[in-house]
PDB file of N, CA and C in Angstrom:
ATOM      1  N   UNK A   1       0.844  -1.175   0.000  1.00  0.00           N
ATOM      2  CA  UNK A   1       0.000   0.000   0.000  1.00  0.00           C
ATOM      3  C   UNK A   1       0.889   1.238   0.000  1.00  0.00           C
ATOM      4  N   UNK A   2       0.409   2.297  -0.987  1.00  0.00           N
ATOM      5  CA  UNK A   2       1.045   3.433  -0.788  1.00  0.00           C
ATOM      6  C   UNK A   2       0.008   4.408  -0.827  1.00  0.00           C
ATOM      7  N   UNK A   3       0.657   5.158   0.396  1.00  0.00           N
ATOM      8  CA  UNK A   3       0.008   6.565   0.849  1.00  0.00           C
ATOM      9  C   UNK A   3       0.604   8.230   0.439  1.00  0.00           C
ATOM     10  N   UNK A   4      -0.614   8.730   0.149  1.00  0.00           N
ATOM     11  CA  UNK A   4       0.547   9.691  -0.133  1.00  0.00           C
ATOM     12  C   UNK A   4      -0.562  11.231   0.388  1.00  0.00           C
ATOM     13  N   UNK A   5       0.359  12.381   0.347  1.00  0.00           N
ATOM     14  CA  UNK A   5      -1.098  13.659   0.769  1.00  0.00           C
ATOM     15  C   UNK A   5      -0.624  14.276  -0.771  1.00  0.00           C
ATOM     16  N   UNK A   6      -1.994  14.884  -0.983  1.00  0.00           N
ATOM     17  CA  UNK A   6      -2.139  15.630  -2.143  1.00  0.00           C
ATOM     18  C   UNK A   6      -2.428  17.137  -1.655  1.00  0.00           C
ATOM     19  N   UNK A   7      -1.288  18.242  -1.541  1.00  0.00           N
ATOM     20  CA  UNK A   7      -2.254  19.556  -1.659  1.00  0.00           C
ATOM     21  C   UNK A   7      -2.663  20.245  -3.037  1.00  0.00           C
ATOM     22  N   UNK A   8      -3.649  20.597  -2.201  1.00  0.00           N
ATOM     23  CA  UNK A   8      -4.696  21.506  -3.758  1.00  0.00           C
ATOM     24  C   UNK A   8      -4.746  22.886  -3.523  1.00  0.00           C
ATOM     25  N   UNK A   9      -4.581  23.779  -4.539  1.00  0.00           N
ATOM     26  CA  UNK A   9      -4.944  25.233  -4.903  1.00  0.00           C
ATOM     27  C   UNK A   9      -6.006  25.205  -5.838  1.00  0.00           C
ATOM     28  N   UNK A  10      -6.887  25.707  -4.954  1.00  0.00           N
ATOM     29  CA  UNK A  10      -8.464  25.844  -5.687  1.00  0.00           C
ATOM     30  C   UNK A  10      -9.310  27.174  -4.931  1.00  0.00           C
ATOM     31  N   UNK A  11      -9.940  28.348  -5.455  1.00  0.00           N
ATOM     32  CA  UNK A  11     -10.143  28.927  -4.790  1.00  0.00           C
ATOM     33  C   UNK A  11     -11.822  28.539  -5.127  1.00  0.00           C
ATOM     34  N   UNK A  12     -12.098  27.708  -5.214  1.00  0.00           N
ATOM     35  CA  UNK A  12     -13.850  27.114  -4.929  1.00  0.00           C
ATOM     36  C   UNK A  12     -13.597  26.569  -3.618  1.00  0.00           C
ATOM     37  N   UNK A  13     -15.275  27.175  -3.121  1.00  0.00           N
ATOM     38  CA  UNK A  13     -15.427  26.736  -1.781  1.00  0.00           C
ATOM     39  C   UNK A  13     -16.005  25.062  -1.889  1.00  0.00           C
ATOM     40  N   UNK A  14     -15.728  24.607  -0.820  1.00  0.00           N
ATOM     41  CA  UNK A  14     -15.766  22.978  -0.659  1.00  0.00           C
ATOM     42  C   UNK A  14     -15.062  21.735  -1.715  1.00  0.00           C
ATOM     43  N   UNK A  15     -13.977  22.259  -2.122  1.00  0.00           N
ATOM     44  CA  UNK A  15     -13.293  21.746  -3.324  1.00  0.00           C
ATOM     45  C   UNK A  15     -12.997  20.419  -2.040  1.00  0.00           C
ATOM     46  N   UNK A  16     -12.528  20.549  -0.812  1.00  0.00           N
ATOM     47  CA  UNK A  16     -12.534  19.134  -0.207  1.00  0.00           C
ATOM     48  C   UNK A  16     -13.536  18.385  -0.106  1.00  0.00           C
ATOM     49  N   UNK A  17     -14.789  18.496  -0.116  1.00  0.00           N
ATOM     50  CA  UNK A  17     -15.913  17.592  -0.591  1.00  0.00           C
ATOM     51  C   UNK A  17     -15.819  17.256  -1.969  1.00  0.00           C
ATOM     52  N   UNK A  18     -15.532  17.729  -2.703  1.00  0.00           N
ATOM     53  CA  UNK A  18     -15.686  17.427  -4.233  1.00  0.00           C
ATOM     54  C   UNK A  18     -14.453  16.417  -4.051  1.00  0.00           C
ATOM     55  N   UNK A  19     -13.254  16.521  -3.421  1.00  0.00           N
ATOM     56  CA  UNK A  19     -12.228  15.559  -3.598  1.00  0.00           C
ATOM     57  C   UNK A  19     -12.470  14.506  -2.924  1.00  0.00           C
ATOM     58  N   UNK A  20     -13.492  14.477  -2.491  1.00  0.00           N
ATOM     59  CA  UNK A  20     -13.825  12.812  -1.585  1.00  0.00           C
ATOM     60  C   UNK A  20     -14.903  12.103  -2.365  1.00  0.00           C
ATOM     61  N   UNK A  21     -14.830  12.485  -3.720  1.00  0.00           N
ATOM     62  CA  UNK A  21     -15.989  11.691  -4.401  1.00  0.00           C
ATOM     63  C   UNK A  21     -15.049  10.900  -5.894  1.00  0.00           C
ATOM     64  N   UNK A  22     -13.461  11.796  -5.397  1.00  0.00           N
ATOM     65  CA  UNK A  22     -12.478  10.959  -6.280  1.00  0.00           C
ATOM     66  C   UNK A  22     -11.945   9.623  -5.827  1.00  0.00           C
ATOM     67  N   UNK A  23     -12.239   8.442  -6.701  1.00  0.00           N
ATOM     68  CA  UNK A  23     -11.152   7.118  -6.525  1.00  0.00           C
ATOM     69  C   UNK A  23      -9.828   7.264  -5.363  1.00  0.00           C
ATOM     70  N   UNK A  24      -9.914   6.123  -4.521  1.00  0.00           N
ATOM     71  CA  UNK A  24      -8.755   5.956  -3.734  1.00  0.00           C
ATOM     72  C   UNK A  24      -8.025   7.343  -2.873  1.00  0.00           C
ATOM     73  N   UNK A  25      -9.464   8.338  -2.575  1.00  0.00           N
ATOM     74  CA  UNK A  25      -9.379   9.679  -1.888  1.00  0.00           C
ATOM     75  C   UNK A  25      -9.524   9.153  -0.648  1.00  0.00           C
ATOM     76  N   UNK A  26      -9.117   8.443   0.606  1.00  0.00           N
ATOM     77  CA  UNK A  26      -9.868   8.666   2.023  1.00  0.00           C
ATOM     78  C   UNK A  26     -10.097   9.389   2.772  1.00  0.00           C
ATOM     79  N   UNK A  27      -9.435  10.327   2.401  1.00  0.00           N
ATOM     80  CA  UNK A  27     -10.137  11.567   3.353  1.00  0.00           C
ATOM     81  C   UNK A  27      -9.520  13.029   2.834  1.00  0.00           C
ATOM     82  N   UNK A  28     -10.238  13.770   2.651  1.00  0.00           N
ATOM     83  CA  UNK A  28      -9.727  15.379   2.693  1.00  0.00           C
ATOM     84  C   UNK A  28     -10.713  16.412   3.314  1.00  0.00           C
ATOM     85  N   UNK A  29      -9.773  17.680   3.475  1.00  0.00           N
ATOM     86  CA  UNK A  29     -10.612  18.608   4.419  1.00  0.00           C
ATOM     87  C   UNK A  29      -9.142  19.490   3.749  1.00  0.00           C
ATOM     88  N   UNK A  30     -10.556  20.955   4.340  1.00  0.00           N
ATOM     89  CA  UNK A  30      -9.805  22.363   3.947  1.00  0.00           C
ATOM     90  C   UNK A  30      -9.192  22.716   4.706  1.00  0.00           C
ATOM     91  N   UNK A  31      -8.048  24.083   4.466  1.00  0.00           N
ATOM     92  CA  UNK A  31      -6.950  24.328   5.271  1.00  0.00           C
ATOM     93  C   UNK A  31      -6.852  25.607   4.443  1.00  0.00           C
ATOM     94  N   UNK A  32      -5.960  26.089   5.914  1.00  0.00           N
ATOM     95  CA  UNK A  32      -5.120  28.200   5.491  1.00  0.00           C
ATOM     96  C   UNK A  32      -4.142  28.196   4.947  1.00  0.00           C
ATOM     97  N   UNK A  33      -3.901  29.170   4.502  1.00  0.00           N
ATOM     98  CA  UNK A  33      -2.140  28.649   4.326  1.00  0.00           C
ATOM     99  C   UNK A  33      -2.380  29.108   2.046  1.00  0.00           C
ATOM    100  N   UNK A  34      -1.161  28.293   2.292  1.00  0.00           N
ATOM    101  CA  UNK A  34      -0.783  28.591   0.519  1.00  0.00           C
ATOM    102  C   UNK A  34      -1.821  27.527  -0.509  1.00  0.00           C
ATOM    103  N   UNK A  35      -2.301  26.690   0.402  1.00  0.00           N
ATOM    104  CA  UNK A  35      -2.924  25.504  -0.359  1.00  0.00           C
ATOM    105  C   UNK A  35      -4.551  25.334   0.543  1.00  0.00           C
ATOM    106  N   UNK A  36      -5.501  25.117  -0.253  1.00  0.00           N
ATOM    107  CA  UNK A  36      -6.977  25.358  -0.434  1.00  0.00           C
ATOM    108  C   UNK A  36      -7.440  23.953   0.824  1.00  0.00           C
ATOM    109  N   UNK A  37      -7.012  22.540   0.428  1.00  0.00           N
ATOM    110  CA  UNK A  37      -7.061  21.786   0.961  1.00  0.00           C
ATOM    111  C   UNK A  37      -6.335  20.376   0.679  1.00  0.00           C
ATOM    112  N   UNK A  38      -6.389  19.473   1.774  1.00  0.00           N
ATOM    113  CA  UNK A  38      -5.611  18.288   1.319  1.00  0.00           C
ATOM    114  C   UNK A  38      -6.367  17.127   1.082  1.00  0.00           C
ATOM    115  N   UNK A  39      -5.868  15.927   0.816  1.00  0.00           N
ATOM    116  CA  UNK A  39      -6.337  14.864  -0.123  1.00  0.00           C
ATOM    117  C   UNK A  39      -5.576  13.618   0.311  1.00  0.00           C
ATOM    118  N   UNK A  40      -5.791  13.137   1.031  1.00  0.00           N
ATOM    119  CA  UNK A  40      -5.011  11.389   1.688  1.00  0.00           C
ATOM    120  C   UNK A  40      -5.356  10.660   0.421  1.00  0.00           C
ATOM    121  N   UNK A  41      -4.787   9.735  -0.196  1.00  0.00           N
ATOM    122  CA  UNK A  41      -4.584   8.943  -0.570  1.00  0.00           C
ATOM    123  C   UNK A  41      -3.944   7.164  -0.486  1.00  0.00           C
ATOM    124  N   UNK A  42      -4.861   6.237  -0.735  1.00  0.00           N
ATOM    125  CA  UNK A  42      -4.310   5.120  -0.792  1.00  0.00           C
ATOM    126  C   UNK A  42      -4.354   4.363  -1.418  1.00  0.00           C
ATOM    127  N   UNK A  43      -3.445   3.540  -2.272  1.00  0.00           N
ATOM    128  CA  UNK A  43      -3.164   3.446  -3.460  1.00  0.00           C
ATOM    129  C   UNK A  43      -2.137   1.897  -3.658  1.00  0.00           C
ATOM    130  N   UNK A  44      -2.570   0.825  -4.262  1.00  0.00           N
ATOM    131  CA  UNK A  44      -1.970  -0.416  -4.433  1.00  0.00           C
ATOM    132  C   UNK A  44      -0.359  -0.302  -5.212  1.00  0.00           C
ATOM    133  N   UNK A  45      -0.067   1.157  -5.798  1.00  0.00           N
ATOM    134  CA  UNK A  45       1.029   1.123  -6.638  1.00  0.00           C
ATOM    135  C   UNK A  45       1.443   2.346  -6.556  1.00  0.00           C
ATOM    136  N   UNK A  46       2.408   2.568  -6.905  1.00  0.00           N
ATOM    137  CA  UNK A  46       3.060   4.504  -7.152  1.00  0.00           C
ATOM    138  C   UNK A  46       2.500   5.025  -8.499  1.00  0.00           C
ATOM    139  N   UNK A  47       2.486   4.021  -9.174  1.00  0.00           N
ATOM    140  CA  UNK A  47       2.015   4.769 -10.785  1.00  0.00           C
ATOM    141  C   UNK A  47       0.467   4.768 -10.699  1.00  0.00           C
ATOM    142  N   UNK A  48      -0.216   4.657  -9.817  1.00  0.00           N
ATOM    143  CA  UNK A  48      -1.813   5.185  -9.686  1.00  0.00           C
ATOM    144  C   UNK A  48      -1.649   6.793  -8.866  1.00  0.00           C
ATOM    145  N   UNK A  49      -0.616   7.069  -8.032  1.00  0.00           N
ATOM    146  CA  UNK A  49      -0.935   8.202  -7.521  1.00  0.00           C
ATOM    147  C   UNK A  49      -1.287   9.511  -9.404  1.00  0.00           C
ATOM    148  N   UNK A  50      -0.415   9.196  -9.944  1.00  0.00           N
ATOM    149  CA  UNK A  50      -0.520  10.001 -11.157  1.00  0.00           C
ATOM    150  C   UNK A  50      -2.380  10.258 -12.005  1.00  0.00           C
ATOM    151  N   UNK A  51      -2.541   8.663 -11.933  1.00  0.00           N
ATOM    152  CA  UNK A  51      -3.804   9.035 -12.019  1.00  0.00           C
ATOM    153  C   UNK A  51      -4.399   9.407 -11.400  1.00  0.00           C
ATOM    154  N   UNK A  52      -4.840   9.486  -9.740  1.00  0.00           N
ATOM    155  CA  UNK A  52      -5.685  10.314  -8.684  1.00  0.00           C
ATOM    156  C   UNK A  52      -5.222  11.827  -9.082  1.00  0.00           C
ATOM    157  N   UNK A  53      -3.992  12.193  -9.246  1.00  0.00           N
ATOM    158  CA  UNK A  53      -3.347  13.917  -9.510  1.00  0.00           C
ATOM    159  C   UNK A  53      -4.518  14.072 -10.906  1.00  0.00           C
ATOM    160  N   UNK A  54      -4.336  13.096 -12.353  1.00  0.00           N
ATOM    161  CA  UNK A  54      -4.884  14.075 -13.319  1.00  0.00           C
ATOM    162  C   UNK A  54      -6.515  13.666 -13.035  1.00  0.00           C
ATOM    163  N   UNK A  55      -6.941  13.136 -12.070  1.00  0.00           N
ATOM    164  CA  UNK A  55      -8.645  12.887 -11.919  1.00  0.00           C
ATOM    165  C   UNK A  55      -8.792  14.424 -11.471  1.00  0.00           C
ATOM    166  N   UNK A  56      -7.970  14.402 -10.071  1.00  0.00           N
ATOM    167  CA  UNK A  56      -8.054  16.058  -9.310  1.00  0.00           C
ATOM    168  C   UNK A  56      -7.882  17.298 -10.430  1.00  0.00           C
ATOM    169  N   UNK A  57      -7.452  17.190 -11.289  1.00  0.00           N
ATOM    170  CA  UNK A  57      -6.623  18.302 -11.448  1.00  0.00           C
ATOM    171  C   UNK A  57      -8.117  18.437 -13.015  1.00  0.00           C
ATOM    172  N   UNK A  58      -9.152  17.390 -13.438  1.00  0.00           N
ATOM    173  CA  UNK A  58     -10.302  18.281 -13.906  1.00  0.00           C
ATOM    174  C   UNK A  58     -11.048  18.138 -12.862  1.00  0.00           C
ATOM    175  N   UNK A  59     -11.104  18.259 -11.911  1.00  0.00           N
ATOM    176  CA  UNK A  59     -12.038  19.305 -11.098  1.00  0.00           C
ATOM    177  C   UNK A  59     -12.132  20.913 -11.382  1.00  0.00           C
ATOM    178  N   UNK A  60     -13.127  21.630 -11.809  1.00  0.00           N
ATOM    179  CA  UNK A  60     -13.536  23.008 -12.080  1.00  0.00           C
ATOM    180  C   UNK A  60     -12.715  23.426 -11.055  1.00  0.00           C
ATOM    181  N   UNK A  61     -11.749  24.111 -11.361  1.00  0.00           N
ATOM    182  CA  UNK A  61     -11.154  25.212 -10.135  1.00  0.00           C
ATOM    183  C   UNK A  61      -9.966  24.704  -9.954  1.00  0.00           C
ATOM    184  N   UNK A  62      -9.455  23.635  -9.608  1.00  0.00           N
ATOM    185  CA  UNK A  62      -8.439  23.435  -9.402  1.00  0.00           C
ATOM    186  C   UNK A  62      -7.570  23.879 -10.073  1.00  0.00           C
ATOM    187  N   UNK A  63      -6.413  24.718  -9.239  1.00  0.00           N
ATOM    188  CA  UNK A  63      -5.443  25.559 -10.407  1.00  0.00           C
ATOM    189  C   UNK A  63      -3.959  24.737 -10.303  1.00  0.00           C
ATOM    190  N   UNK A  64      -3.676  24.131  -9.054  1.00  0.00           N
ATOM    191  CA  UNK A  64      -2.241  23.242  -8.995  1.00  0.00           C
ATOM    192  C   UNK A  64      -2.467  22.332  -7.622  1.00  0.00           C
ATOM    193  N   UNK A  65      -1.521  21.284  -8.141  1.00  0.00           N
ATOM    194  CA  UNK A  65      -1.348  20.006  -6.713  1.00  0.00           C
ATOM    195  C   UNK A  65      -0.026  19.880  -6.564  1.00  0.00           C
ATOM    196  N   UNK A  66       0.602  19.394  -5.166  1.00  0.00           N
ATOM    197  CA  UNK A  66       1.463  19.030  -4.990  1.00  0.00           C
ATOM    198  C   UNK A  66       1.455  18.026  -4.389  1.00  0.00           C
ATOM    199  N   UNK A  67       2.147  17.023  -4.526  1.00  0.00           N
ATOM    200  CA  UNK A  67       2.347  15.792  -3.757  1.00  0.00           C
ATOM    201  C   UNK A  67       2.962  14.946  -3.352  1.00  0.00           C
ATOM    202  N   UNK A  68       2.753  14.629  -2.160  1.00  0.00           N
ATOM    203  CA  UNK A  68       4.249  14.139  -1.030  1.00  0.00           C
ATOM    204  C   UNK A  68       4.344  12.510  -0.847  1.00  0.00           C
ATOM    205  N   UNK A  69       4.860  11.498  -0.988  1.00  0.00           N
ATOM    206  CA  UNK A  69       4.600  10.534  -0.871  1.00  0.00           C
ATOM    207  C   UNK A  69       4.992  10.044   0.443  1.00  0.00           C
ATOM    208  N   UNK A  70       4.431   9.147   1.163  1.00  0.00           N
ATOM    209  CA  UNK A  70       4.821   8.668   2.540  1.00  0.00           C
ATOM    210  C   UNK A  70       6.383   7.509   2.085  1.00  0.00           C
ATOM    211  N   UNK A  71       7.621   8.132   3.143  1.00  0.00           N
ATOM    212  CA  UNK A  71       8.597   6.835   2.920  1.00  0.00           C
ATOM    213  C   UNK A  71       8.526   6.213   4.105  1.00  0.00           C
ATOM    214  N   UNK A  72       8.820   4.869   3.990  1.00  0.00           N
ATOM    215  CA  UNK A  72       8.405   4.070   4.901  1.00  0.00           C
ATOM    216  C   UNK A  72      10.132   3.251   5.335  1.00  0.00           C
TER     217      UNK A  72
END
């Protein structure tokens, strides 16, 4: 299993509800700061995090992601 956090820049309100209706999302919630909200992820492979990034990234609004992978 790989985990990883996704932050999002989106200036739509509740863009973290909209990201919990994406594949292999378990949990996100909004936050201050430089980034809108975050995005847990869990994921059977590293080359699926890429696909959860371009699912997020057509969401209306979303303007950029960054993402950190957990090392274990």
């Amino acid at each position: 299993m790989v985990r990883a956090i996704i932050l999002v820049k989106s200036p739509k309100k509740l863009i973290a509800a909209r990201l919990r209706k994406v594949s292999f999302i378990t949990d996100s919630f909004p936050t201050s700061g430089q980034f809108d909200a975050v995005a847990i992820i869990d994921v059977e492979q590293l080359t699926q995090i890429k696909e959860v990034t371009n699912q997020i990234h057509k969401i209306s609004g979303v303007e950029r992601t960054e993402t950190m992978v957990e090392v274990q």
